[in-house]
C-alpha atoms as a PDB file:
ATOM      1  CA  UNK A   1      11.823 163.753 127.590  1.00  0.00           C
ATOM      2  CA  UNK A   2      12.206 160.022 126.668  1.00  0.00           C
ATOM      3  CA  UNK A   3      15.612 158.794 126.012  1.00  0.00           C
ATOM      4  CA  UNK A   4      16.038 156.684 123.101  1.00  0.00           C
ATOM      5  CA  UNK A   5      17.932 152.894 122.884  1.00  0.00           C
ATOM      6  CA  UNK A   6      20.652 154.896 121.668  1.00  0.00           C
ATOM      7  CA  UNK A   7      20.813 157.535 123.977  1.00  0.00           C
ATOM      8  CA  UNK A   8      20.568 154.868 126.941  1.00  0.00           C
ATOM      9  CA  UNK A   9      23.376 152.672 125.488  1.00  0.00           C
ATOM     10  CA  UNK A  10      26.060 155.864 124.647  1.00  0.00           C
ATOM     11  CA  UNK A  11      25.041 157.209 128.428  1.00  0.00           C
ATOM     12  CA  UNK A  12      25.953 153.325 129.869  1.00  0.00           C
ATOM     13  CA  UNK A  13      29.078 153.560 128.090  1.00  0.00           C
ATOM     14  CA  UNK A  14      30.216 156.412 128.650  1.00  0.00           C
ATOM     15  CA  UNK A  15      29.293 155.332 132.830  1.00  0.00           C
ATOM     16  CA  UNK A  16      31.591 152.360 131.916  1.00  0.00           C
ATOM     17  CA  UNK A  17      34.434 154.140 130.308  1.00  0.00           C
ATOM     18  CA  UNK A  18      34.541 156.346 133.608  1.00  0.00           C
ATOM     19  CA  UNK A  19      34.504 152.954 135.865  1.00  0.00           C
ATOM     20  CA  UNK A  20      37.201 151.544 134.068  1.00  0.00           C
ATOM     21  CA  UNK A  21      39.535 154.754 133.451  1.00  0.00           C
ATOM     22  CA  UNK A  22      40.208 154.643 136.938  1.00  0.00           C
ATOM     23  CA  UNK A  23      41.093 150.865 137.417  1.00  0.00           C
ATOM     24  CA  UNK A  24      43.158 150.723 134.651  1.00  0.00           C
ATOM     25  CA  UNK A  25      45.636 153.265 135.987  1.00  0.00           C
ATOM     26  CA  UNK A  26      45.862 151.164 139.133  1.00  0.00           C
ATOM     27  CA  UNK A  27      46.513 148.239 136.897  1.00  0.00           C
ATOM     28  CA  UNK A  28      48.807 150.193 134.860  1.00  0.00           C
ATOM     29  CA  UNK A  29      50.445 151.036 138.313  1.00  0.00           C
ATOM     30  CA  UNK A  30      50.838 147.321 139.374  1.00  0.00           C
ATOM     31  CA  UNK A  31      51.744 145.983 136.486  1.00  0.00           C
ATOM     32  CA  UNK A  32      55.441 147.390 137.188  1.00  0.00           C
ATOM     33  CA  UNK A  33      55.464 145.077 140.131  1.00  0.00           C
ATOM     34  CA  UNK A  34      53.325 142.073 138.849  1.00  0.00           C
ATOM     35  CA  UNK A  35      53.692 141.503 134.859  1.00  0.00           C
ATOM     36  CA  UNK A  36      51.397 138.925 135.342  1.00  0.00           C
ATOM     37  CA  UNK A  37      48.184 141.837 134.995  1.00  0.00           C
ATOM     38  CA  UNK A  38      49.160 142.096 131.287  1.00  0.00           C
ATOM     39  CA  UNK A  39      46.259 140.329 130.094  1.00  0.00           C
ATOM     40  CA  UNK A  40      44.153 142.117 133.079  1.00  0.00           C
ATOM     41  CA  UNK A  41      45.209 145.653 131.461  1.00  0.00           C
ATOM     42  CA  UNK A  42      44.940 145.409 127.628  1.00  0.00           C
ATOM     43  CA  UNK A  43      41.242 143.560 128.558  1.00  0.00           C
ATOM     44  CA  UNK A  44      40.486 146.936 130.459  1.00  0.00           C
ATOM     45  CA  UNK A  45      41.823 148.921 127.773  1.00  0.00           C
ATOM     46  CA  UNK A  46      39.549 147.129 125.203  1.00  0.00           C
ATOM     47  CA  UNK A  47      36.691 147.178 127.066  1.00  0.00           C
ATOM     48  CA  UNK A  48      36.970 151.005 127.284  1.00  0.00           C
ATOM     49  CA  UNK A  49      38.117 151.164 123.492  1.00  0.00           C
ATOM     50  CA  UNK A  50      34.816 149.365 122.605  1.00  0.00           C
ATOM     51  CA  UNK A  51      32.653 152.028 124.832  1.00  0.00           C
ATOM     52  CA  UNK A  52      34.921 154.953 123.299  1.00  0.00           C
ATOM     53  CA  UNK A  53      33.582 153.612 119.771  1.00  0.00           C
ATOM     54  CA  UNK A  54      30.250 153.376 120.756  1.00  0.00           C
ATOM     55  CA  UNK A  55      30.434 156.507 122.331  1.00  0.00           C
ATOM     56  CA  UNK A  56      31.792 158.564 119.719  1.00  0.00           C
ATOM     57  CA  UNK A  57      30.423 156.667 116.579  1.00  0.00           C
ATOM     58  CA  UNK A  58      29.348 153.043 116.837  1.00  0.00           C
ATOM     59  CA  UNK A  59      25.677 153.489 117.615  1.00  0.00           C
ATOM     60  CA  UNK A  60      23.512 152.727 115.622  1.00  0.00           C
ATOM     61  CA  UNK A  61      21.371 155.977 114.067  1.00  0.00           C
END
C-alpha cells in the first residue's frame, strides 16, 4: 500500500505530538522552580496544538 502526502504528514505529526507530550510535562514540572521556561512551555504546547490540528482536521483532502 502507498501512503499518500497526507497520510505521511498526519503519521509525522502525530510522531511529534508523542515527542513533545512527554517534554512538556517535564517543562511543566520545572517551571515551578524556574519561571523563566514560560516561553519554553507555551512554544511546546503550540507546537503540539499545530500537530493536534493537523492531525485531527488540518490536512489538506
Amino acid at each position: 500500500m502507498v501512503r499518500t502526502d497526507d497520510q505521511r504528514a498526519r503519521q509525522i505529526a502525530q510522531n511529534l505530538v508523542e515527542m513533545l507530550s512527554s517534554y512538556e510535562e517535564e517543562i511543566i514540572a520545572l517551571e515551578q522552580q524556574a519561571p523563566d521556561l514560560a516561553a519554553l512551555r507555551r512554544a511546546v504546547g503550540m507546537a503540539i496544538a499545530e500537530a493536534c490540528y493537523l492531525i485531527s482536521d488540518g490536512a489538506p483532502h
